[in-house]
Protein backbone atom coordinates (compact mmCIF):
# COMPACT_ATOMS: atom_id res chain seq x y z
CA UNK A 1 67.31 102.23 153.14
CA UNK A 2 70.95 100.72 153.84
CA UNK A 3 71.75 99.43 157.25
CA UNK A 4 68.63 101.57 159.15
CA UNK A 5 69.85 104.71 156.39
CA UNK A 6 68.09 106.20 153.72
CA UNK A 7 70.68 107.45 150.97
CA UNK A 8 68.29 109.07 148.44
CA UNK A 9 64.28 109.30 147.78
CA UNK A 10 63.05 107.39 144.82
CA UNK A 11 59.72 109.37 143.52
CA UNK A 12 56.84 107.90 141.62
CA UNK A 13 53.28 109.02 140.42
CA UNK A 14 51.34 107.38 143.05
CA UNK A 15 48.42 107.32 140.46
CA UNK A 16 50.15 105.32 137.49
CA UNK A 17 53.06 103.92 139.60
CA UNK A 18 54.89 105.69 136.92
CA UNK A 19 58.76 105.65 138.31
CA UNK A 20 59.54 109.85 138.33
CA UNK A 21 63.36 110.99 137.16
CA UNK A 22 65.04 112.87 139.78
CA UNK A 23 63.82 116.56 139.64
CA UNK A 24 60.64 116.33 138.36
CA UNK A 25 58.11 118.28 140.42
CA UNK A 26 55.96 116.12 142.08
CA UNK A 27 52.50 117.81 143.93
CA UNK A 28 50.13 115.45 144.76
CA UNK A 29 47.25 115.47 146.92
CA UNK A 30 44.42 113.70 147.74
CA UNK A 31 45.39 109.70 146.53
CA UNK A 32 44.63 107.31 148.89
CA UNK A 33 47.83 104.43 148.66
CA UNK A 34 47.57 100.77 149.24
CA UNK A 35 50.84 100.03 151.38
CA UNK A 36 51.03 96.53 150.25
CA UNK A 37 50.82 97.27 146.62
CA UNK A 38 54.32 99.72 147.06
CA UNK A 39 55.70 97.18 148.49
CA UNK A 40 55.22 95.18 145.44
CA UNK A 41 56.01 97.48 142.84
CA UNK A 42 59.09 98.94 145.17
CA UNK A 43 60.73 95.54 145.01
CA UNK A 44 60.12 95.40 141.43
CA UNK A 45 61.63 98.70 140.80
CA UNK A 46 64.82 97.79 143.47
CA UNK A 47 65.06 94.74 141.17
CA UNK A 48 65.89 96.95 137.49
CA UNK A 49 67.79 99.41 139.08
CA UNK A 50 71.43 100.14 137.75
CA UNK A 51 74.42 101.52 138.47
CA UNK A 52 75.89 104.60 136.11
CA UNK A 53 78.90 104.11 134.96
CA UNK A 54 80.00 107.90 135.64
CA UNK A 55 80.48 109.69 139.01
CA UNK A 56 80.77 113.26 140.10
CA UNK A 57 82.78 114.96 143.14
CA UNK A 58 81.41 116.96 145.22
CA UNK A 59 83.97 118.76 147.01
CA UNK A 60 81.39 120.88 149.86
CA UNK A 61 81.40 116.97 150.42
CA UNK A 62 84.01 115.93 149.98
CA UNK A 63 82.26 112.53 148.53
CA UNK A 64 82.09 110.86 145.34
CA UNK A 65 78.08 110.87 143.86
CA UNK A 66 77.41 107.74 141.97
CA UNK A 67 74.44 107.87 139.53
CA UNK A 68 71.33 105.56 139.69
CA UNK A 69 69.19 104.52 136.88
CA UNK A 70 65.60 102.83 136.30
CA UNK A 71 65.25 102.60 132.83
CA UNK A 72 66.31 105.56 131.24
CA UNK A 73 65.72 107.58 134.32
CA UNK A 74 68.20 108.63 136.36
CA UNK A 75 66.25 109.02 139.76
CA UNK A 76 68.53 108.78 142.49
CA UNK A 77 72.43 109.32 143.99
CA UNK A 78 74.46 107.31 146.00
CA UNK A 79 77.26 109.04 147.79
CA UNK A 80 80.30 108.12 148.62
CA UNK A 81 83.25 108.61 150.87
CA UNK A 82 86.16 110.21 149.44
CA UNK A 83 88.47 107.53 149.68
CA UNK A 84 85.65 104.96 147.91
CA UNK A 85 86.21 103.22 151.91
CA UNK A 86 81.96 104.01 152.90
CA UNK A 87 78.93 104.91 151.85
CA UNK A 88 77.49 108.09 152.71
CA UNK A 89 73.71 108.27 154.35
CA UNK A 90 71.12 111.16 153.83
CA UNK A 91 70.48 112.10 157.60
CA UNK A 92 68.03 114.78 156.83
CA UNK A 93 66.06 112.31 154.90
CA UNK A 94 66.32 109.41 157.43
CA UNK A 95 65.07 111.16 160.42
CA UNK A 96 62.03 112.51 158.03
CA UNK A 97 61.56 108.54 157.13
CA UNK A 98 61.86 107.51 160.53
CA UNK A 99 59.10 110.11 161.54
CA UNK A 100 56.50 109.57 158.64
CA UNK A 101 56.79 105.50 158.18
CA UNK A 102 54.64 103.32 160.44
């Protein structure tokens, strides 16, 4: 979340903790999650993320995507306006945040 906005989901095998790369299929049912312990290991994860040094263009867009990495996993985007001036929410996936998060 930035400023109230999600910008991209961040998957991870609820049952190791495991951090997932972006486009691995993830269906899982059935295990039960201790809120405080993803807090923990979400701030722990927020803490070794990095910034690719790359970008693409998405013209549809009309925004700049900016890579980011945990590890050697690249498991999320960033977009960004065209003119580099602000950074572009996921709408979609902050109303579905705003409607599943306590």
């Amino acid at each position: 979340m930035y400023n109230g906005y999600a910008l991209d989901r961040i998957h991870c095998d609820p049952k190791s903790g495991q951090v997932m790369p972006k486009g691995v299929p993830h269906h899982i049912f059935g295990v039960e999650v201790d809120s405080k312990e993803i807090s923990k290991r979400v701030s722990n994860i927020i803490s070794q993320l990095r910034v690719i040094e790359a970008v693409e263009y998405r013209d549809p867009e009309q925004a700049w995507v900016v890579p980011i990495a945990y590890g050697v996993f690249l498991i999320a985007h960033i977009k960004v306006s065209k003119d580099g001036s602000e950074i572009i929410p996921d709408y979609k996936l902050t109303e579905e945040a705003r409607r599943n998060v306590i």
